[in-house]
Protein backbone atom coordinates (compact mmCIF):
# COMPACT_ATOMS: atom_id res chain seq x y z
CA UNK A 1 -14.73 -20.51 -27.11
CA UNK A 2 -18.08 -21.39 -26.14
CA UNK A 3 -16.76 -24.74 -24.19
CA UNK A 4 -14.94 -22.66 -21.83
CA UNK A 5 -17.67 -20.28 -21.39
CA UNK A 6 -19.64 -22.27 -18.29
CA UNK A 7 -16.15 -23.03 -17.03
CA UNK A 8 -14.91 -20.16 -17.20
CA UNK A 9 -18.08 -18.79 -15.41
CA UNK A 10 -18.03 -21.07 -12.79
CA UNK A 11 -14.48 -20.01 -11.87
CA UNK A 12 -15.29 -16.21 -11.95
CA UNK A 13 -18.44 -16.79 -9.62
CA UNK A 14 -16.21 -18.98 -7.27
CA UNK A 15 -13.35 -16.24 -6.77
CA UNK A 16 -16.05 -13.87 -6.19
CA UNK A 17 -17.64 -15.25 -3.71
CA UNK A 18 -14.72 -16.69 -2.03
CA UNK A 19 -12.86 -13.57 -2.15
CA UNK A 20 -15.42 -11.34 -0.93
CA UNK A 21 -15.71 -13.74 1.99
CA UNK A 22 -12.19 -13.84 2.60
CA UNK A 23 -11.96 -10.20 2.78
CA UNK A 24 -14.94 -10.13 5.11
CA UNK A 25 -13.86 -12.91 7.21
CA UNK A 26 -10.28 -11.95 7.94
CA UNK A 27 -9.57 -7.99 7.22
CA UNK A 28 -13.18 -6.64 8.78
CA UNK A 29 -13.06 -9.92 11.67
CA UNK A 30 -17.07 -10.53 10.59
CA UNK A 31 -17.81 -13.71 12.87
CA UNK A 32 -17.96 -16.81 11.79
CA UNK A 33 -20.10 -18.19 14.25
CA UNK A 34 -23.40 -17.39 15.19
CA UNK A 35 -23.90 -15.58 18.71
CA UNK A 36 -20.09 -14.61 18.84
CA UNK A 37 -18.81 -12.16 21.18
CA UNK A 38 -15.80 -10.08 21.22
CA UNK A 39 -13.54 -8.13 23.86
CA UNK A 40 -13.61 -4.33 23.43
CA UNK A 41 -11.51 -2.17 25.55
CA UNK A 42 -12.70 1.38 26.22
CA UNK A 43 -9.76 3.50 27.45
CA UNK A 44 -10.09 6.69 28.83
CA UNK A 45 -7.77 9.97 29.03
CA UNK A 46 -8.66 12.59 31.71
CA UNK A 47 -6.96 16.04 31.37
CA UNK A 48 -7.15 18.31 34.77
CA UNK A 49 -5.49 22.09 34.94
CA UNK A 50 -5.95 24.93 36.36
CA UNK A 51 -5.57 28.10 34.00
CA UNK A 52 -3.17 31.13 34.63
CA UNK A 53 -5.15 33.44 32.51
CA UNK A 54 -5.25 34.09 29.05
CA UNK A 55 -6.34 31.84 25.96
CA UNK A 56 -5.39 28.12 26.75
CA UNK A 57 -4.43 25.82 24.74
CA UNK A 58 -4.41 21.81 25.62
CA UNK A 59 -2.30 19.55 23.30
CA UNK A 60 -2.84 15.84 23.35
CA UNK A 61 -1.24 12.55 21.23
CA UNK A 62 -3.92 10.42 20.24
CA UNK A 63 -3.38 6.66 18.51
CA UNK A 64 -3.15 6.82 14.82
CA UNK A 65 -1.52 3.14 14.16
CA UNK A 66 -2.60 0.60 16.58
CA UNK A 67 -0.75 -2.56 16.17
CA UNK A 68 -2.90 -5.65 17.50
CA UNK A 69 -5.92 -3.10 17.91
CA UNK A 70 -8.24 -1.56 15.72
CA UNK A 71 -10.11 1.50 16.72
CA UNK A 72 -13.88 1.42 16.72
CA UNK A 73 -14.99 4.55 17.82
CA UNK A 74 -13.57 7.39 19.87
CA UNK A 75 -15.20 10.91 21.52
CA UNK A 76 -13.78 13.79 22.77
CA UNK A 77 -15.75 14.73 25.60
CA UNK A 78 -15.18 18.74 26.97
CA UNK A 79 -17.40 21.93 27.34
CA UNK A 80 -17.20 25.35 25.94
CA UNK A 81 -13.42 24.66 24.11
CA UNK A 82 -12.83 24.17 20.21
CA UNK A 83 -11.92 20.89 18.92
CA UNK A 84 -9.10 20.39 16.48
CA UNK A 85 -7.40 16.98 14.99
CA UNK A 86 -3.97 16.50 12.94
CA UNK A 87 -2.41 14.04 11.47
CA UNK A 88 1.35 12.92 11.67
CA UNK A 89 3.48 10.26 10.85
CA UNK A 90 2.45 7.42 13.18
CA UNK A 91 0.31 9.58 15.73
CA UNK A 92 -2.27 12.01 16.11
CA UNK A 93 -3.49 15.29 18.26
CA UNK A 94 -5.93 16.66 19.82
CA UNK A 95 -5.90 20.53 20.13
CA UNK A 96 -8.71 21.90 22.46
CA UNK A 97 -8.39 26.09 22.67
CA UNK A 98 -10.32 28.10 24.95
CA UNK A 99 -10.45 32.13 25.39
CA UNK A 100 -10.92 32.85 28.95
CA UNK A 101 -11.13 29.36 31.03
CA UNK A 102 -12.01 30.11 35.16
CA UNK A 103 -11.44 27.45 37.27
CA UNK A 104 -10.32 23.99 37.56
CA UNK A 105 -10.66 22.25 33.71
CA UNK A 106 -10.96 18.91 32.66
CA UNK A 107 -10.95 17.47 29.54
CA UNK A 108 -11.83 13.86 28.38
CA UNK A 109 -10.81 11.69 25.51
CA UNK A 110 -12.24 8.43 25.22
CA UNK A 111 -11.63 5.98 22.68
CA UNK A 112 -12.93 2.42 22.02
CA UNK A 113 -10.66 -0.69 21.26
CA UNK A 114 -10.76 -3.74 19.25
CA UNK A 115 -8.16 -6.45 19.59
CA UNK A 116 -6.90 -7.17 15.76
CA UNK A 117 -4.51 -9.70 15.31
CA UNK A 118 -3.27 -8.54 12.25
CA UNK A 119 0.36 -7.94 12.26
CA UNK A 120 1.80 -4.51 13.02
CA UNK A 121 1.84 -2.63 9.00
CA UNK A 122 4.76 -2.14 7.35
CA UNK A 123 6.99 0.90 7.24
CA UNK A 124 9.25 2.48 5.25
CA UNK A 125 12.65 2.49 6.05
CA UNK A 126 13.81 5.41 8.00
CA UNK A 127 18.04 4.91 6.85
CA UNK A 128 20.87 5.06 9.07
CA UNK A 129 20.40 7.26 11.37
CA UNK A 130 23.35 9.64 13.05
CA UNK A 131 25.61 8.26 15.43
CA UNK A 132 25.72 10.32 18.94
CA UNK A 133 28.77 11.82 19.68
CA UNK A 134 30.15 11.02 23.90
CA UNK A 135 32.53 12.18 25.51
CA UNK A 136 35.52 9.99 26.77
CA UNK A 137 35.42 7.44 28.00
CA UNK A 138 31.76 6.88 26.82
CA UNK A 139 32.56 7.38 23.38
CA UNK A 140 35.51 4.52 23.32
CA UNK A 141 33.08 2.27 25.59
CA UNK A 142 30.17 2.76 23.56
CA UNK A 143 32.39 1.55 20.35
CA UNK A 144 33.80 -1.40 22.08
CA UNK A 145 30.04 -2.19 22.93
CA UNK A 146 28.41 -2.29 20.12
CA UNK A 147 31.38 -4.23 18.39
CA UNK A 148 30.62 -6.76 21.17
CA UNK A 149 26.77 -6.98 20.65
CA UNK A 150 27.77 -7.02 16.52
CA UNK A 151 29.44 -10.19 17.46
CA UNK A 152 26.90 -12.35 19.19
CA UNK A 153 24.09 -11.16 17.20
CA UNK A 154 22.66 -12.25 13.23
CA UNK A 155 20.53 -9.07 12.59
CA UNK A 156 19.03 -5.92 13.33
CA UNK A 157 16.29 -7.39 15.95
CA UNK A 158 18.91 -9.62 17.73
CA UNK A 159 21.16 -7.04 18.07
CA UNK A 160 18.58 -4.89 19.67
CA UNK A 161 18.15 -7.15 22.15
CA UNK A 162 21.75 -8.54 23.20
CA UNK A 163 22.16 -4.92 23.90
CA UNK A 164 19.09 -4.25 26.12
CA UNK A 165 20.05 -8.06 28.08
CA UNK A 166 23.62 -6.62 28.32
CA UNK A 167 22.55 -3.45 29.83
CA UNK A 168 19.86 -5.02 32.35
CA UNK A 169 21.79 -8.18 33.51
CA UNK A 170 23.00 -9.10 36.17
CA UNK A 171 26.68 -9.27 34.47
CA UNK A 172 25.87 -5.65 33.52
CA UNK A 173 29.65 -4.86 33.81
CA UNK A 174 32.75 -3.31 32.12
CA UNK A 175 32.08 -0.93 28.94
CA UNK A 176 27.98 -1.73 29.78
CA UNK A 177 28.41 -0.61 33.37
CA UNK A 178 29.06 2.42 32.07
CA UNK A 179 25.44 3.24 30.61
CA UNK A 180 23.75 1.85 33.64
CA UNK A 181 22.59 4.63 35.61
CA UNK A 182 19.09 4.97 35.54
CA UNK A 183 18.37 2.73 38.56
CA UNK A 184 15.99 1.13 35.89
CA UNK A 185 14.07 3.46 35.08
CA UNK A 186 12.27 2.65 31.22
CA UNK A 187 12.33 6.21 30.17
CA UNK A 188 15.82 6.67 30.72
CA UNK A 189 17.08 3.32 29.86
CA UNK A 190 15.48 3.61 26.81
CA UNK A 191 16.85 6.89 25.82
CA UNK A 192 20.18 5.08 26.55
CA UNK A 193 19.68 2.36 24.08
CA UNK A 194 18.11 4.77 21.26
CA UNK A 195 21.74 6.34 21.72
CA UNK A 196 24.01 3.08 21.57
CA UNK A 197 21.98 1.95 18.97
CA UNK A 198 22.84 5.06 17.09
CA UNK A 199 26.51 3.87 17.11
CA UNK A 200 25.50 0.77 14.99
CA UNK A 201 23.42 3.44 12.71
CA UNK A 202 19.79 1.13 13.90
CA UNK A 203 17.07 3.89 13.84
CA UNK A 204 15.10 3.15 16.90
CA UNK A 205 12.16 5.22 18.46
CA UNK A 206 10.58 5.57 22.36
CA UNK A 207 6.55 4.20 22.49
CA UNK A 208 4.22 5.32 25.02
CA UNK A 209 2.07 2.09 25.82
CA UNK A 210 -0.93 1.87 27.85
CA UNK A 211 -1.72 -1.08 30.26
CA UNK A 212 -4.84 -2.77 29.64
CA UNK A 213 -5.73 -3.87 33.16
CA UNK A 214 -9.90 -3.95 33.90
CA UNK A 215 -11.05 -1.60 36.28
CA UNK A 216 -8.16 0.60 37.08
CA UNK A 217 -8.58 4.31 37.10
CA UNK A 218 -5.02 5.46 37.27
CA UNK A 219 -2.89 3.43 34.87
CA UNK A 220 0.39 4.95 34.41
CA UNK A 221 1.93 4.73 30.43
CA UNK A 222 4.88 2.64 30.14
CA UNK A 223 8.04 3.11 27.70
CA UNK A 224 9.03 0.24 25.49
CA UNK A 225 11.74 0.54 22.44
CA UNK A 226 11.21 0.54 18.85
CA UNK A 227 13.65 -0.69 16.08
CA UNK A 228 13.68 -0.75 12.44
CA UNK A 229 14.45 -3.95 10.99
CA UNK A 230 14.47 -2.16 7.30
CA UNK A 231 10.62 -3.41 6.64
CA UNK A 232 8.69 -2.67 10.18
CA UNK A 233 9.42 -1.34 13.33
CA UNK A 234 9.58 -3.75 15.98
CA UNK A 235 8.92 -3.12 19.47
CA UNK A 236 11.37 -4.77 22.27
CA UNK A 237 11.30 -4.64 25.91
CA UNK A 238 13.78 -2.10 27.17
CA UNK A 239 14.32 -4.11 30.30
CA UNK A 240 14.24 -7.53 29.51
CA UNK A 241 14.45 -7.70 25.41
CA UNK A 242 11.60 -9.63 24.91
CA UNK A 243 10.08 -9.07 21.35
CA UNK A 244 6.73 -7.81 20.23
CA UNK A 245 3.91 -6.62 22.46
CA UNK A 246 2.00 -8.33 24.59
CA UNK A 247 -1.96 -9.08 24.18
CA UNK A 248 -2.78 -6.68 27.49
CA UNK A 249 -1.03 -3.11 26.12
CA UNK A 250 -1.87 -0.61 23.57
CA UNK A 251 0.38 1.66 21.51
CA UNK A 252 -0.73 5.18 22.53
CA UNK A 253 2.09 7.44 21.20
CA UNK A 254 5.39 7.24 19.37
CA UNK A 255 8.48 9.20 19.91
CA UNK A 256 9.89 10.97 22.92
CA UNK A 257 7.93 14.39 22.42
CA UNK A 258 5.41 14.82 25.81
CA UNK A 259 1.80 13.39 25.76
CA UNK A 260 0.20 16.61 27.09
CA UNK A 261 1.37 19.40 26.52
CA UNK A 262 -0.68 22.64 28.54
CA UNK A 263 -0.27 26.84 27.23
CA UNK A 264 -1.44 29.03 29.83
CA UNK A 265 -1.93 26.40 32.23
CA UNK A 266 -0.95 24.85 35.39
CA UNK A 267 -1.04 21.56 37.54
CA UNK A 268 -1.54 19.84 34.14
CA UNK A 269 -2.81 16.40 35.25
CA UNK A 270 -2.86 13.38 32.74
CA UNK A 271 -4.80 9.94 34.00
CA UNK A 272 -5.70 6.87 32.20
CA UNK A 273 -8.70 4.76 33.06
CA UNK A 274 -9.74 1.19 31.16
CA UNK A 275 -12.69 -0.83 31.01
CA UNK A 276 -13.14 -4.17 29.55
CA UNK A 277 -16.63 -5.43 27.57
CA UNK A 278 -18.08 -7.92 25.60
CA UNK A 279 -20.02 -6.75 22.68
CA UNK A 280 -21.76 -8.97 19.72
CA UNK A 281 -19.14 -9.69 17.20
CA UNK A 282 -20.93 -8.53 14.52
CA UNK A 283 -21.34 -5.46 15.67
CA UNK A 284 -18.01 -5.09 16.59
CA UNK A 285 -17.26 -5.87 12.76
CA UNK A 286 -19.77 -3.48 11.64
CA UNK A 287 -18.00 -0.72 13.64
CA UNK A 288 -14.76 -1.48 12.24
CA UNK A 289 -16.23 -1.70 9.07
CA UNK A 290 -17.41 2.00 9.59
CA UNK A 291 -14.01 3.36 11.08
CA UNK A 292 -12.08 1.57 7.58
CA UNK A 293 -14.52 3.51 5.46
CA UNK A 294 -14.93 0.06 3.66
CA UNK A 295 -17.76 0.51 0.67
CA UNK A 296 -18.36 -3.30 0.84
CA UNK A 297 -20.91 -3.25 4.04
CA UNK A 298 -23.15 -0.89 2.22
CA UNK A 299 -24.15 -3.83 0.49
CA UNK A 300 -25.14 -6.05 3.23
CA UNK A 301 -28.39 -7.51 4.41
CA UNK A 302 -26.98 -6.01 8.08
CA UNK A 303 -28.01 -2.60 6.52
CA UNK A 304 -31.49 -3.22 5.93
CA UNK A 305 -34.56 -3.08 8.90
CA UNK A 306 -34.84 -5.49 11.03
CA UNK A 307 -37.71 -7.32 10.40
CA UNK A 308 -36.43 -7.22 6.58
CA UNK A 309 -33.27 -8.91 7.84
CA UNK A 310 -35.58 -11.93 9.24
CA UNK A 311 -37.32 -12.47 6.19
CA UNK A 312 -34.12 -12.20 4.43
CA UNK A 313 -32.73 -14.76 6.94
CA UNK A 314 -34.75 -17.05 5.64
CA UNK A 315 -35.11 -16.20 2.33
CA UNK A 316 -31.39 -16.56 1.02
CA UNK A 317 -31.57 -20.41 2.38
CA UNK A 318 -33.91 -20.84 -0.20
CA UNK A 319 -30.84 -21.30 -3.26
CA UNK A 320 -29.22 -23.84 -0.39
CA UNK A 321 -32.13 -26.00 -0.50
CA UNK A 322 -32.78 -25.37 -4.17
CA UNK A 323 -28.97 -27.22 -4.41
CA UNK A 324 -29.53 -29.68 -2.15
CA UNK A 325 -32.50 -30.64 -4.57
CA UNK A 326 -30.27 -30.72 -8.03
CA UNK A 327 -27.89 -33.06 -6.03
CA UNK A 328 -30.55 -35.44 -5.15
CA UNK A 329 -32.46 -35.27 -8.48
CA UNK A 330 -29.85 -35.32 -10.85
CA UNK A 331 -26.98 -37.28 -9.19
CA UNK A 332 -28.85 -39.38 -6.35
CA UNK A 333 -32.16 -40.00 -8.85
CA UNK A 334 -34.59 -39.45 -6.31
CA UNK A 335 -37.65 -38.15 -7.95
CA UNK A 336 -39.85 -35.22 -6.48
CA UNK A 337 -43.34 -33.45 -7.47
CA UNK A 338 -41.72 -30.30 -9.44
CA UNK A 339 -38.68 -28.47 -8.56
CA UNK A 340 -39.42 -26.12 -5.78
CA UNK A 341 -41.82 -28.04 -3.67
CA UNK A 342 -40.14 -29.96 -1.56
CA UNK A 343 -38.04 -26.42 -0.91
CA UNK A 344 -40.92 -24.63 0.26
CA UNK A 345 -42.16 -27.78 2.33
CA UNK A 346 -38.65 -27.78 4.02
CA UNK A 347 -39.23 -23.97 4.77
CA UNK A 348 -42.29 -24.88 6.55
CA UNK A 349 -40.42 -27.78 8.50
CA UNK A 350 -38.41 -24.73 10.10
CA UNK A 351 -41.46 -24.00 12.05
CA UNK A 352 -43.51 -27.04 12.71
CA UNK A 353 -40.65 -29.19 12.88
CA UNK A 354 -39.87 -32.29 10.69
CA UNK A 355 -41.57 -35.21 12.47
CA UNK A 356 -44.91 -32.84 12.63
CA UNK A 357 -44.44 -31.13 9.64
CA UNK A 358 -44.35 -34.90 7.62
CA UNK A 359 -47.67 -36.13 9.75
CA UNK A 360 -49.38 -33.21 8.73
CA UNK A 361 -48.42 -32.68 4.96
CA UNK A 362 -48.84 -36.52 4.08
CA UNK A 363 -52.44 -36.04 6.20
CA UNK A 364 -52.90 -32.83 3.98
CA UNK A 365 -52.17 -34.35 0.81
CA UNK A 366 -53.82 -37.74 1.20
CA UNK A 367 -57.38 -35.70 2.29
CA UNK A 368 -56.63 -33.62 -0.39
CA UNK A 369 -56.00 -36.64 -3.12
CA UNK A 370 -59.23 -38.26 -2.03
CA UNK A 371 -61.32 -34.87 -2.68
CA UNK A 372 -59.57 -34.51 -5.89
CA UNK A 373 -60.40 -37.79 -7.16
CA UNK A 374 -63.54 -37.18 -6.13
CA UNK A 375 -63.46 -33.73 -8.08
CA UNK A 376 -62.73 -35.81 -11.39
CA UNK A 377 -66.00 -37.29 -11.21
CA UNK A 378 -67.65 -34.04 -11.87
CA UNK A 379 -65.41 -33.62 -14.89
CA UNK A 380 -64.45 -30.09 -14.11
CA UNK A 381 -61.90 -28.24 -16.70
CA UNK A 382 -58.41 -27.87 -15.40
CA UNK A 383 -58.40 -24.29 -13.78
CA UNK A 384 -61.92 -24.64 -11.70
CA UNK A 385 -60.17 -28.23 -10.40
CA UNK A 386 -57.68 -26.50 -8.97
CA UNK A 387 -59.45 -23.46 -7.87
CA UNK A 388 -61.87 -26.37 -6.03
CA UNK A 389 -58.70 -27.98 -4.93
CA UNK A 390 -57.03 -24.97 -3.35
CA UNK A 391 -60.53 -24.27 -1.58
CA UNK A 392 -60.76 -27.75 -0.31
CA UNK A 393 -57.06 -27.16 1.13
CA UNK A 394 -57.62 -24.48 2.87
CA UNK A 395 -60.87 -25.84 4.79
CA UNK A 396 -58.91 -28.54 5.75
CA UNK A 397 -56.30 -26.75 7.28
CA UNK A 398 -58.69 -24.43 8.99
CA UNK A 399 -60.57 -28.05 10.35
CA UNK A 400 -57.39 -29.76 11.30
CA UNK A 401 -55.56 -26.46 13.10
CA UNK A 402 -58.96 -25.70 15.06
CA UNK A 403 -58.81 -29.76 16.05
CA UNK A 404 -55.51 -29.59 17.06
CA UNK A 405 -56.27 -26.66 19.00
CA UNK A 406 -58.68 -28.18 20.94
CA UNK A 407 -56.71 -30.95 21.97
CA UNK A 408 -53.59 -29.12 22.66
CA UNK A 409 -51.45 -29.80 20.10
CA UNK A 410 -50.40 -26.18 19.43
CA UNK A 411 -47.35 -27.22 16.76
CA UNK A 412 -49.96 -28.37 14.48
CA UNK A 413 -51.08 -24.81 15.03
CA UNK A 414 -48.03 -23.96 12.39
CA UNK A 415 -50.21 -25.97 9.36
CA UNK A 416 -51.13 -22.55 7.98
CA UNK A 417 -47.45 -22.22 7.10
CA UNK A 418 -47.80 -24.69 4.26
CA UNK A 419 -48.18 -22.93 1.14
CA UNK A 420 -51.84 -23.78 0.40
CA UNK A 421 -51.19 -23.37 -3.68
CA UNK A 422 -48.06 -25.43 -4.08
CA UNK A 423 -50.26 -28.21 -1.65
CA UNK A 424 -52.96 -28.16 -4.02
CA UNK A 425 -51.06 -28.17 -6.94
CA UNK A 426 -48.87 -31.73 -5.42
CA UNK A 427 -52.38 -33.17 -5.18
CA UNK A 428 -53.13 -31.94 -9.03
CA UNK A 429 -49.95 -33.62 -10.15
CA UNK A 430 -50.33 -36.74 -7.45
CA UNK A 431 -53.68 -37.65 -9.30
CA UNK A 432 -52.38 -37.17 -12.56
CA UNK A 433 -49.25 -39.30 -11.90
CA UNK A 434 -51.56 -42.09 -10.50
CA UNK A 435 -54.12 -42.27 -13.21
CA UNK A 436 -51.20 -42.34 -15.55
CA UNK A 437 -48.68 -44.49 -14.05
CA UNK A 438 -50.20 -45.84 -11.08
CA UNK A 439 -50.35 -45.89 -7.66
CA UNK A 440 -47.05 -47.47 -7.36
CA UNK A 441 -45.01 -44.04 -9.12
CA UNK A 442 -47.23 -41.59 -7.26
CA UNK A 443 -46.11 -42.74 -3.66
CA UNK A 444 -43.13 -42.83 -5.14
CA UNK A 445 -42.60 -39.49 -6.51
CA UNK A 446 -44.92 -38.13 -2.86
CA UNK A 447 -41.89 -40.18 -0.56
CA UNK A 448 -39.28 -38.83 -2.44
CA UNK A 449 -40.54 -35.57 -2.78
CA UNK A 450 -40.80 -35.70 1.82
CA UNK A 451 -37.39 -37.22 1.61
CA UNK A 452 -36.04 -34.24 -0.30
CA UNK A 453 -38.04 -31.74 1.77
CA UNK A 454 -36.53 -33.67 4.80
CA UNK A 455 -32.84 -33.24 3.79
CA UNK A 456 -33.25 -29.73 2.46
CA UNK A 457 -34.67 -29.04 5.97
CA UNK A 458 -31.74 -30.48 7.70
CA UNK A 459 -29.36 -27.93 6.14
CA UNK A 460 -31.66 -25.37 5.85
CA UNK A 461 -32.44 -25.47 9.54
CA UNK A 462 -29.04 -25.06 10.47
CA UNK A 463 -27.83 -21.58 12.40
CA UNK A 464 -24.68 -22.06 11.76
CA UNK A 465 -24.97 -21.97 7.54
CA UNK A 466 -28.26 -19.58 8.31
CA UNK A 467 -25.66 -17.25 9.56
CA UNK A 468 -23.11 -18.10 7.18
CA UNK A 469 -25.55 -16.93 4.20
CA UNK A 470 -26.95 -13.77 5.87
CA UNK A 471 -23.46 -12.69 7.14
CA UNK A 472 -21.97 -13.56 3.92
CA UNK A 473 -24.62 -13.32 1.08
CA UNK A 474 -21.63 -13.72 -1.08
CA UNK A 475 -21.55 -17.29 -0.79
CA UNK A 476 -24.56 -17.45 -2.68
CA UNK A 477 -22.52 -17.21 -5.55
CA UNK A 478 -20.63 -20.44 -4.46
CA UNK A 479 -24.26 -22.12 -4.07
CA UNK A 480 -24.84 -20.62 -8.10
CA UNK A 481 -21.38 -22.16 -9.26
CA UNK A 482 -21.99 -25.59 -7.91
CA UNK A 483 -25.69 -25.67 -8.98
CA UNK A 484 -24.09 -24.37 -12.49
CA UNK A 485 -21.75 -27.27 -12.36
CA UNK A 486 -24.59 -29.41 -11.35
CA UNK A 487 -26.72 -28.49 -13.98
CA UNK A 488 -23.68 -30.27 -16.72
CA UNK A 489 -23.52 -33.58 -15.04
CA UNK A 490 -25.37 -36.00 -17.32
CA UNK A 491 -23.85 -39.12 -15.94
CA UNK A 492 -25.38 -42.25 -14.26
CA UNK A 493 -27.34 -41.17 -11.45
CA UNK A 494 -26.84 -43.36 -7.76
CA UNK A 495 -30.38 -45.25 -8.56
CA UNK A 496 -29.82 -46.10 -12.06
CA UNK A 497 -26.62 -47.63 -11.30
CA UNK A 498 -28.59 -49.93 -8.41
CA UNK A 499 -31.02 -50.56 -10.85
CA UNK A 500 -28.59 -51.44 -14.07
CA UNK A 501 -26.54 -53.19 -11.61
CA UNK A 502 -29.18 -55.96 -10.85
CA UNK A 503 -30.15 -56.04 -14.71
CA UNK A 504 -26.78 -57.29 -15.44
CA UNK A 505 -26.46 -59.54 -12.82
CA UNK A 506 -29.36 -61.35 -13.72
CA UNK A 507 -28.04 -61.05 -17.67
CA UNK A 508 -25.03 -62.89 -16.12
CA UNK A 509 -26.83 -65.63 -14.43
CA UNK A 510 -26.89 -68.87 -16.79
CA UNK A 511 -30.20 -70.10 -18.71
């Protein structure tokens, strides 16, 4: 059991990260991409009417299920009336009451849109619905109609629309002709083909639909037809028969009940007004996060302050780099000063930049070398040397920052970002390397350990994985299951290979 225990590890911290980030990326839409925008529609619901007298009452449907659109935030906006919300089946409304209203009365509902391209949820089957009874000769036409459509049609959703095409063509003639007398209006024609389609037993619904068009102040709902197809309800054109919505319309109400609905009222007045913006994507996903009541953003580094969040941003590329530096130890071969070194150089490269960052460290270190050699003349015991050391450090930071001030250079300015201990501590081990192996292993170990720094920096300066990890903390257990998987390999590393490679070409080479 124990072999599979790091496997089986591994595996677990894999599907949790890359679930969580599934989850995030593609049910709450958080951005993939750093600086990403997204389209929000705000659309707005005006209620005017004058009052007869009494207590009124204003009735409203409000979207429940939004297919394509999610629902970020909405306000009901009125003055000296109570507020009530139900539930129903696919919609909702909005009751405002009032004792003694004087004067002209207007209402507001507002809500705030977010395009989701998520396919419309499924529903649960309805059954066959009631046929409508006619009179002759509707009834006998509607029959020989529907037997028609049953014939040039595979299914529920093509039937639906052969039937609308056959009612709103050209050829509209014969037993069709018969149902055409709405001079195309949608309300009516769809009322029509809710009652043929009860012949064929097809449930079907009316849908109130709201046209998103930028700017407009006075949008007028459209009707569009809904049929079951026994696992959703599909919407279809009742003029044309095109299926499924298109991108610029938003379900607002279902069924053929009125929007607004007015007690002790008159003049009732119902407008729609929309306006298109561009917000930050991630705070679009935070939003929707909020209106899902999802438990799993409570736990993100969004949540915390913000100057928390930019330590944080950096922070949680630390594990990237500390990757990056397994790879290139234990597979490539390169070898460093310590383990965490060249990670906190590389953090330091985010702000002076690599090419200035490397002058200035090798200057640091190579000042600092020379002082410490000098140090081991004095035969000091190992914590005053590097108590000395870290002293001598820091003066020669302060000396070279105020020098580089003076002659302009102001990203050498960024020197006191090093981390003075972990310098002093690479000159500590520097020395030691060189008075133990030479000078030839301690440049060594000092260019490998700026070549790891280097390509930490490289990924570790990178927005688009900064905002990956912040975004996404989750994938830091990815980062933990490869460095786990890492942390097994005990095979030839990239230089020993090289190296081998020539030993056995010169064992091949005759005497």
């Amino acid at each position: 059991m124990k072999r599979f225990h790091l496997p089986l590890l591994i595996l677990l911290l894999l599907g949790a990260g890359f679930g969580i980030f599934l989850y995030k990326a593609t049910l709450l839409d958080m951005p993939l991409q750093p600086g990403a925008t997204a389209d929000t529609w705000v659309v707005e619901s005006r209620i005017r009417f004058q009052p007869t007298g009494g207590a009124a009452e204003v009735r409203l449907r409000i979207p429940e299920r939004l297919p394509n659109f999610a629902r970020l935030d909405e306000n009901f906006i009125s003055r000296g009336y109570g507020l009530t919300t139900s539930h129903g089946t696919d919609d909702r409304v909005a009751q405002w009451t009032s004792r003694d209203p004087r004067g002209e009365q207007t209402l507001y509902y507002r809500t705030t849109l977010y395009r989701d391209a998520s396919a419309g949820p499924h529903a649960e089957y309805p059954g066959p619905v009631a046929p409508r009874e006619w009179d002759e000769p509707f009834d006998s036409a509607a029959e020989a109609l529907i037997q028609s459509v049953r014939e040039r049609s595979s299914g529920i959703q093509s039937f639906a629309t052969v039937l609308v095409r056959d009612l709103g063509g050209t050829g509209a003639n014969g037993n069709a002709s018969l149902f055409v007398m709405d001079d195309g209006d949608r309300e009516l024609r769809t009322q029509t083909l809710i009652d043929l389609l009860s012949v064929a037993r097809i449930p079907a619904r009316a849908v109130t639909v709201i046209p998103l068009r930028d700017g407009h102040r006075n949008i007028e709902p459209e009707t569009w037809l809904e049929v079951h197809n026994t696992e959703r309800w599909v919407p279809v054109h009742p003029l044309n028969g095109n299926i499924d919505y298109p991108d610029d319309v938003v379900v607002w109400s279902h069924g053929d009940a009125p929007i607004l609905e007015v007690r002790n009222g008159t003049g009732e007045e119902l407008r729609f007004a929309v306006t298109r913006s561009v917000q930050d994507a991630l705070g679009t996903a935070q939003r929707l996060g909020e209106t899902l009541d999802t438990r799993i953003l409570d736990f993100s580094p969004l949540e915390l302050p913000l100057g928390t969040q930019n330590t944080y941003r950096v922070l949680l590329m630390v594990p990237l780099g500390a990757m990056i530096i397994v790879l290139l130890r234990n597979v490539i071969g390169i070898q460093t000063f310590g383990t965490f070194m060249p990670v906190l150089i590389a953090l330091s490269f985010r702000e002076t930049q690599l090419l200035a960052g490397v002058i200035l460290f090798t200057l640091i270190v190579s000042l600092g070398l020379a002082v410490r050699f000098y140090l081991e003349h004095l035969r000091l015991l190992l914590v005053p040397r590097l108590a000395a050391v870290v002293s001598v450090v820091i003066m020669l930071m302060l000396a070279l920052s105020i020098l580089a001030h003076h002659l302009g250079l102001e990203r050498a300015l960024a020197l006191s970002l090093f981390p003075m201990v972990i310098l002093a501590m690479t000159i500590e081990r520097m020395s030691v390397v060189w008075e133990e192996h030479g000078p030839a292993d301690a440049i060594s170990q000092g260019v490998g350990s700026l070549i790891v720094a280097a390509a930490a920096y490289g990924l570790m300066a990178s927005r688009q994985l900064e905002h990956l990890l912040f975004v996404f903390p989750e994938l830091l257990l990815v980062i933990l299951a490869v460095t786990l998987l890492l942390g097994r390999y005990t095979g030839y590393r990239v230089t020993e290979l090289f190296r081998f490679g020539k030993m056995q070409d010169a064992l091949r080479k005759p005497d």
